[in-house]
Protein backbone atom coordinates (compact mmCIF):
# COMPACT_ATOMS: atom_id res chain seq x y z
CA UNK A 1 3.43 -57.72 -32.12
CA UNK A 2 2.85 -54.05 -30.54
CA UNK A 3 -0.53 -53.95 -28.59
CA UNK A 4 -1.38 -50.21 -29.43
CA UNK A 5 -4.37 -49.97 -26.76
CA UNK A 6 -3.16 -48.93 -23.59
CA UNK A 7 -3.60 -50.96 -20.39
CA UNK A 8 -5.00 -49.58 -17.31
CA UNK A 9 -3.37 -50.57 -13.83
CA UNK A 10 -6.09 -49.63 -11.46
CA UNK A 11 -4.61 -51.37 -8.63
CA UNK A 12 -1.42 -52.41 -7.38
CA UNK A 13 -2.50 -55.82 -6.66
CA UNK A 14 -3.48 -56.00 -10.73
CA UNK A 15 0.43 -54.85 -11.66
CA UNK A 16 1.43 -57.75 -9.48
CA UNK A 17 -0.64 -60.07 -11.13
CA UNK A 18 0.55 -58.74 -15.10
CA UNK A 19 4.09 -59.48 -13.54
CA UNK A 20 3.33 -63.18 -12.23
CA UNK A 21 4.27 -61.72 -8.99
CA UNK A 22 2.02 -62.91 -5.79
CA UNK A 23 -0.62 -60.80 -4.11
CA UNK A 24 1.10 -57.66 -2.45
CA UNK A 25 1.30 -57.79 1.25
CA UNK A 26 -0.41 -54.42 1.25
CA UNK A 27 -2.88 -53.45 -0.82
CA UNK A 28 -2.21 -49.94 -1.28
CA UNK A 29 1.57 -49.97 -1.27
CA UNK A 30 4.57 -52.02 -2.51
CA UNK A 31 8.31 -52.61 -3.40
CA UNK A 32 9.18 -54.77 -6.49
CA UNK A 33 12.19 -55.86 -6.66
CA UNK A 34 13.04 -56.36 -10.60
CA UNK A 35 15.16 -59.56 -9.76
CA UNK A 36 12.29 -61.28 -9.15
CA UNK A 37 10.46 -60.37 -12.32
CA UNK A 38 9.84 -62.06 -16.12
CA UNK A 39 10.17 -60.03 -19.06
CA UNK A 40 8.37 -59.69 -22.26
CA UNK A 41 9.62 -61.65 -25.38
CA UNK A 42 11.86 -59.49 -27.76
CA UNK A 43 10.17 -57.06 -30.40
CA UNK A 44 7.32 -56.81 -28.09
CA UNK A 45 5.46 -53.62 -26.90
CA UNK A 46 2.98 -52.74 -24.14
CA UNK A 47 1.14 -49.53 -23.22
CA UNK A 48 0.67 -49.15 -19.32
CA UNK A 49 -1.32 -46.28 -17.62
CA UNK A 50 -1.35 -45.98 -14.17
CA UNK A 51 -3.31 -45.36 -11.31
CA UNK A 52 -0.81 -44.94 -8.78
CA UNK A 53 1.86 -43.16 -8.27
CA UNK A 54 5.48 -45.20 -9.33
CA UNK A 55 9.10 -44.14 -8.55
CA UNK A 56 11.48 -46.49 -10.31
CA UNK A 57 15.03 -47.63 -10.42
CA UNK A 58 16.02 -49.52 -12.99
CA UNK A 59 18.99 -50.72 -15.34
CA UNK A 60 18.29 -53.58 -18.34
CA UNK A 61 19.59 -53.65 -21.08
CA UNK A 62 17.26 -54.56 -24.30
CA UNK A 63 14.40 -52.72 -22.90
CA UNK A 64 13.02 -49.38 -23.44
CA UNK A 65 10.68 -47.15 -21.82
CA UNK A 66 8.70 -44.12 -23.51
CA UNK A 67 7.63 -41.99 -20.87
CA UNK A 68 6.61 -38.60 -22.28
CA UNK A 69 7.59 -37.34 -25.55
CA UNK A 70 10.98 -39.69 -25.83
CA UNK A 71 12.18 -43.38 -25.69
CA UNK A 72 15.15 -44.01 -22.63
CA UNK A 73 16.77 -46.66 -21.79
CA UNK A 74 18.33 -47.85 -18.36
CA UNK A 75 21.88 -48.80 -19.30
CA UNK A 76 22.89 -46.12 -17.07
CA UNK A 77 23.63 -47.06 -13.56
CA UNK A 78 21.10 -45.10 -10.63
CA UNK A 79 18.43 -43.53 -13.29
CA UNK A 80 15.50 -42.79 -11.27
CA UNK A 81 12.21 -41.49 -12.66
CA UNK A 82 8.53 -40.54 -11.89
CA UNK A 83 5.15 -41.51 -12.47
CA UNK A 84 1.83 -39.90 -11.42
CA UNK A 85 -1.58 -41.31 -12.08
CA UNK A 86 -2.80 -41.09 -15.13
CA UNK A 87 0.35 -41.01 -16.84
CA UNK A 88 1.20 -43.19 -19.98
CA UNK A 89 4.57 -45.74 -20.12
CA UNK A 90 5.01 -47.84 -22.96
CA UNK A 91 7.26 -50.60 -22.15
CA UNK A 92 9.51 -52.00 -25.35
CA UNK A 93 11.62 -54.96 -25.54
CA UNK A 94 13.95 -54.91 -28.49
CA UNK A 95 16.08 -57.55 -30.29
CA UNK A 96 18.93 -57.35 -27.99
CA UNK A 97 19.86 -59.77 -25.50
CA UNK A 98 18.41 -59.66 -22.38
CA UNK A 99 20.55 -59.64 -18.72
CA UNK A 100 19.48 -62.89 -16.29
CA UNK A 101 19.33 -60.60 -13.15
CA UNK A 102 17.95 -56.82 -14.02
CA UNK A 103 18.38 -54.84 -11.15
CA UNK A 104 16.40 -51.76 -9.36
CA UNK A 105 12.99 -51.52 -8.09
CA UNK A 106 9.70 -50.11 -8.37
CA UNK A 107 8.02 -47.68 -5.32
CA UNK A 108 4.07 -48.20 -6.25
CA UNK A 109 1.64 -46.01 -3.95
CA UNK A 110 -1.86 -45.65 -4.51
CA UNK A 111 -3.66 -42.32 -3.85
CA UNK A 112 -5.97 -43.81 -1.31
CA UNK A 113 -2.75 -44.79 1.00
CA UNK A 114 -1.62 -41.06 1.36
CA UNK A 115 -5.39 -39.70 1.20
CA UNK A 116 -5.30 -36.92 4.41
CA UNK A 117 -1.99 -36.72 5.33
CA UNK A 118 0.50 -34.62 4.99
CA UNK A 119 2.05 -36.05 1.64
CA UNK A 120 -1.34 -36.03 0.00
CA UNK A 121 -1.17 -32.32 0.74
CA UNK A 122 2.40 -31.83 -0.71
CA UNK A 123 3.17 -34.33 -3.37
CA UNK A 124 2.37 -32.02 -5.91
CA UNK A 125 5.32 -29.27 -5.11
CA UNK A 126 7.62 -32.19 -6.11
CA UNK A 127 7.86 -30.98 -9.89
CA UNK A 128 10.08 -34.46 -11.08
CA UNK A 129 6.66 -36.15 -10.95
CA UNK A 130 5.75 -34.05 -14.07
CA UNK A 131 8.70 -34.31 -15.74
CA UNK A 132 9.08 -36.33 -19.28
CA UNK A 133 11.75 -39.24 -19.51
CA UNK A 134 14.89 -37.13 -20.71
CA UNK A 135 14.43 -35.83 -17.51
CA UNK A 136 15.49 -38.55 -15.21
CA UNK A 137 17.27 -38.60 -12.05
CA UNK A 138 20.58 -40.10 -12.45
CA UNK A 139 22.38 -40.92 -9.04
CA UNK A 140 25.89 -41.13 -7.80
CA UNK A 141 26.73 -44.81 -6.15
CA UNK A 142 26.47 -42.48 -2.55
CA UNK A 143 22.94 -41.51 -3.71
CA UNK A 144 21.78 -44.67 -5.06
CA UNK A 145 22.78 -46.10 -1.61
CA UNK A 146 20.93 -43.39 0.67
CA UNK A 147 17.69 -43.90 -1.37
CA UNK A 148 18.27 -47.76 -1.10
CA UNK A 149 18.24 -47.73 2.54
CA UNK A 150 14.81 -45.66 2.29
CA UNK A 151 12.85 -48.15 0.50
CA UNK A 152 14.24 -51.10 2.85
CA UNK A 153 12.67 -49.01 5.55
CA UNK A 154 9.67 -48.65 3.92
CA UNK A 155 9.65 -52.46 3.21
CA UNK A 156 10.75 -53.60 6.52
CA UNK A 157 7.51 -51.76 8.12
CA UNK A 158 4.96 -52.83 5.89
CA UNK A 159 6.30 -56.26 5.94
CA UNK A 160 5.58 -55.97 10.03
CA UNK A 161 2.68 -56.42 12.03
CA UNK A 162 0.55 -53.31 10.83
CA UNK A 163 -0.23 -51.32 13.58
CA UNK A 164 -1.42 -47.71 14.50
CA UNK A 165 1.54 -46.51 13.64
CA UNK A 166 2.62 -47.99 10.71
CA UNK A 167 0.87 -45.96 8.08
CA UNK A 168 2.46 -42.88 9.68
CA UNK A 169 6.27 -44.39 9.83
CA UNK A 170 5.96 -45.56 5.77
CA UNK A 171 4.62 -41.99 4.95
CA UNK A 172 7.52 -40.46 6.79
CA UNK A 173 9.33 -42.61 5.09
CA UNK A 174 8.40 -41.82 2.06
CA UNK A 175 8.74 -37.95 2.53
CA UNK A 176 12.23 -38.45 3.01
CA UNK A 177 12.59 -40.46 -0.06
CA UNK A 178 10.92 -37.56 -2.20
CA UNK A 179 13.09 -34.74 -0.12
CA UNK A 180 16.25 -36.46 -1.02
CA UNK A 181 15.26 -37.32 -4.81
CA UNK A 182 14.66 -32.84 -4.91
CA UNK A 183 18.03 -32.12 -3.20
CA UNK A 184 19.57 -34.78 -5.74
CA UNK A 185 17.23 -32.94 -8.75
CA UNK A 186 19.17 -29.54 -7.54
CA UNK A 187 22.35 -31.07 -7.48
CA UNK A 188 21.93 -32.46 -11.00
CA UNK A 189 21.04 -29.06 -12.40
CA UNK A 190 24.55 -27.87 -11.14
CA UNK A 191 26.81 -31.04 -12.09
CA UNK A 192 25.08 -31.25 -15.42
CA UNK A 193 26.46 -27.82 -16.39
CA UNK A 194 26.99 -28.27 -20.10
CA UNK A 195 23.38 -30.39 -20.57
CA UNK A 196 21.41 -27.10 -18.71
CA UNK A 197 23.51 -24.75 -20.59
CA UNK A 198 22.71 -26.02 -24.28
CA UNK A 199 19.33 -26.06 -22.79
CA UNK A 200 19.97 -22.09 -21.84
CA UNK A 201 21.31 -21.65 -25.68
CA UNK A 202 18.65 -22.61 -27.17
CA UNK A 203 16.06 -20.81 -25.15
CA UNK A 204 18.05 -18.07 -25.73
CA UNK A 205 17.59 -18.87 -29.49
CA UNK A 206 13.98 -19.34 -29.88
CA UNK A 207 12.99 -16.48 -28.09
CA UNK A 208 15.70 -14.26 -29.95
CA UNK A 209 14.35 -15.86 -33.27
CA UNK A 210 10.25 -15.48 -31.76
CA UNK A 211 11.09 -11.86 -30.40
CA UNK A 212 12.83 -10.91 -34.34
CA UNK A 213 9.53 -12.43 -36.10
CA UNK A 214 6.36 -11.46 -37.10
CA UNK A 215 4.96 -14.00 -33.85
CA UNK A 216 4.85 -11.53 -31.41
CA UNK A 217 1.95 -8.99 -33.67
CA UNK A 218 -0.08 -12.35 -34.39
CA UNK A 219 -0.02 -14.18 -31.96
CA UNK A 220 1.60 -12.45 -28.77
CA UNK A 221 4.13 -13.22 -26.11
CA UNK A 222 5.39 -17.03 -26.31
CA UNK A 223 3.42 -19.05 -22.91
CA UNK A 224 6.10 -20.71 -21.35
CA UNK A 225 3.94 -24.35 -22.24
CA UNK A 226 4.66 -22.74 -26.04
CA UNK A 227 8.77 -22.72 -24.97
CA UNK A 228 8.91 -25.90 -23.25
CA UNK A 229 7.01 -27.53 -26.10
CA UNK A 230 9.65 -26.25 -28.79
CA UNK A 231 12.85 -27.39 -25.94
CA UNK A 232 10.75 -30.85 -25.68
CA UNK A 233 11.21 -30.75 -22.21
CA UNK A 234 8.05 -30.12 -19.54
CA UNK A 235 7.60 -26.59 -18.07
CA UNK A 236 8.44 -27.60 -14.14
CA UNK A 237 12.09 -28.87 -15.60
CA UNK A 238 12.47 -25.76 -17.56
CA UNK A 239 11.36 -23.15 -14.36
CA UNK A 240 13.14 -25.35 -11.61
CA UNK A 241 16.32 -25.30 -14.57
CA UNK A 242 16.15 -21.70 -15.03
CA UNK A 243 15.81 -20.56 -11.14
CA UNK A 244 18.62 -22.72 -10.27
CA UNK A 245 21.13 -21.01 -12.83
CA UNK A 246 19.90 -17.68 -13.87
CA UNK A 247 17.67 -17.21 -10.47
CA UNK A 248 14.83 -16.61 -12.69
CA UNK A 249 11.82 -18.66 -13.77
CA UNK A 250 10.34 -19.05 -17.49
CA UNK A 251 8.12 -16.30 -17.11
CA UNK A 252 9.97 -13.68 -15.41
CA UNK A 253 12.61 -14.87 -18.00
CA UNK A 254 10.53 -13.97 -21.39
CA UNK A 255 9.83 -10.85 -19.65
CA UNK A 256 13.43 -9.99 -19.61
CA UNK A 257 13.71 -10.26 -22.79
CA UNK A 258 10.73 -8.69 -23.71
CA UNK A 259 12.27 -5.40 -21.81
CA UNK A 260 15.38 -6.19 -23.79
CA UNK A 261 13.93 -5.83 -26.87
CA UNK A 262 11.78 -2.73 -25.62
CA UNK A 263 14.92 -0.96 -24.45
CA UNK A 264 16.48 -1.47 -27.86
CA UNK A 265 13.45 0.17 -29.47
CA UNK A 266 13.18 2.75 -27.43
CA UNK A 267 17.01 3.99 -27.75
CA UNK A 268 17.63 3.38 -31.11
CA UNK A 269 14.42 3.90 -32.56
CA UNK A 270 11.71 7.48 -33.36
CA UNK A 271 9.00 4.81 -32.89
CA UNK A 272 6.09 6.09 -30.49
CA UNK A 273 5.53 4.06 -27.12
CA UNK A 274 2.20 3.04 -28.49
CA UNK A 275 4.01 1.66 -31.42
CA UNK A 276 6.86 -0.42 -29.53
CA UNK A 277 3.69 -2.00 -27.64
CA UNK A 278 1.79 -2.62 -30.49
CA UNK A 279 5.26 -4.76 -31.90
CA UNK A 280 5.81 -6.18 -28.99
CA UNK A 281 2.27 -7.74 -29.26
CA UNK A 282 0.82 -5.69 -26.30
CA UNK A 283 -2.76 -4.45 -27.44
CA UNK A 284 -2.72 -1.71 -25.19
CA UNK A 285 0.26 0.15 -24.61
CA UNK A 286 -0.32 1.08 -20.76
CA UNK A 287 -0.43 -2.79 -19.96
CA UNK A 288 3.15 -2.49 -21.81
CA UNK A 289 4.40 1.09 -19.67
CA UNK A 290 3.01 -0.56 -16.52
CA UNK A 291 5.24 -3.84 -17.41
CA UNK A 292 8.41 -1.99 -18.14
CA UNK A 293 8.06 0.09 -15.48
CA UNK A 294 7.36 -2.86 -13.24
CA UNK A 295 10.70 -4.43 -14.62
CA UNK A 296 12.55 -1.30 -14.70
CA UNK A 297 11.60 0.99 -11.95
CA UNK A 298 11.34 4.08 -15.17
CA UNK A 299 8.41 4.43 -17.58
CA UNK A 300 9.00 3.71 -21.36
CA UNK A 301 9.12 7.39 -21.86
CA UNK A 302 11.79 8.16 -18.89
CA UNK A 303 14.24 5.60 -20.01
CA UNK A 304 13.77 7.01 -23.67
CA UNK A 305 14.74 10.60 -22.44
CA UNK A 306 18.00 9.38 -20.32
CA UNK A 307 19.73 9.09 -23.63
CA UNK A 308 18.95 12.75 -24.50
């Protein structure tokens, strides 16, 4: 039976305990190692939010994960994806046979372990940690075996004798792990050409469709949370998608075709300037010249009169 009230892991040493695994060596940071771990009976459904931050690898089949908006599974060999605190996983085990020995791990950190260093500064620019569960990371053997030898590091050092320098060595560590995962996220947007590109048709679609509507008087230019709502995919995936292929990011991209539209209006149409703004869902119509002209390097009216 589906427990719908979510569970709150406040500590790391609490997840070990839900998993019948023993206390973690360190309080603040540990490896799990999914071969060691018992899984829920089939038809069964838990709702975990954490209070750490998780990076997990992972491949069972008969289990599910909804991590975001959509259910994944982790039938496909090196997925990798991100939790920050806060967050909400709901864990599902269907009717489906379960492996003996499920493979991957789980990265746990708790804030307090990176509090004042440098990570704790910069964890944030890493956008994956945002990103819903459609958006994983899915590795090449090479990959999977680069990020491997990471987290044995990382294990090796806090299975030592702590010392003044081991804090510093694991959060080096774990830099590099999070630098390799965003050269890997880069590489994915390339390799995964036709994915990005339906992704690119059907932006192009609902803002073609939103720009030829009645949207743009009532309620203004789409937000870009309004576009990566509709695509179902978060708004980091979306910018670090589009700057990748089209150089551009979501908002620089509706304003292109905002000007598109503009141009259109102002070469084919008698309408004033004041009147094009107005459609365009600008209330004033200088906050629409000084756009266009920003964009264009010409005022609404100078690029009307170049086709005279």
């Amino acid at each position: 039976m589906a427990n719908t009230e979510p569970q709150r892991i406040k500590s790391i040493s609490e997840y070990h305990r839900i998993l019948g695994l023993s206390k973690p060596e360190h309080p603040l940071i540990s490896i799990i190692n999914f071969g060691a771990v018992e899984h829920g009976q089939r038809n069964s459904s838990i709702h975990l939010v954490f209070d750490v931050y998780a990076i997990v690898l992972k491949r069972m089949k008969g289990i599910k994960y909804k991590y975001g908006q959509q259910h994944y599974d982790f039938e496909d060999d090196g997925a990798l994806f991100f939790m920050s605190p806060n967050q909400v996983l709901n864990v599902e085990v269907i009717e489906q046979k379960i492996p003996e020995k499920p493979s991957g791990w789980i990265l746990l950190i708790h804030p307090d372990f990176i509090w004042n260093t440098s990570l704790a500064k910069n964890i944030k620019k890493y956008e994956f940690f945002d990103y819903y569960v459609n958006e994983a990371l899915f590795l090449s053997e090479k990959e999977e075996t680069t990020l491997n030898g990471i987290i044995e590091n990382i294990q090796q050092e806090y299975h030592s004798n702590i010392d003044n320098f081991s804090k510093q060595i694991i959060i080096t560590h774990i830099e590099n792990l999070l630098t390799y995962c965003e050269r890997y996220y880069n590489r994915q947007f390339i390799t995964r050409e036709k994915d990005n590109h339906q992704i690119l048709s059907r932006l192009e679609e609902l803002l073609t469709d939103y720009f030829n509507s009645d949207d743009l008087v009532s309620k203004g230019l789409p937000t870009v949370q309004y576009i990566s709502e509709k695509l179902n995919i978060s708004s980091s995936y979306l910018g670090s998608l589009l700057r990748v292929l089209t150089g551009q990011n979501t908002q620089q991209h509706i304003h292109s075709k905002l000007i598109e539209k503009a141009k259109e209006k102002l070469s084919t149409t008698d309408l004033m300037v004041s009147e094009i703004a107005y459609g365009l869902g600008f209330e004033h119509s200088q906050a629409f010249s000084r756009l266009f002209k920003s964009k264009t390097n010409q005022s609404p009216l100078e690029f009307r009169q170049s086709f005279n």
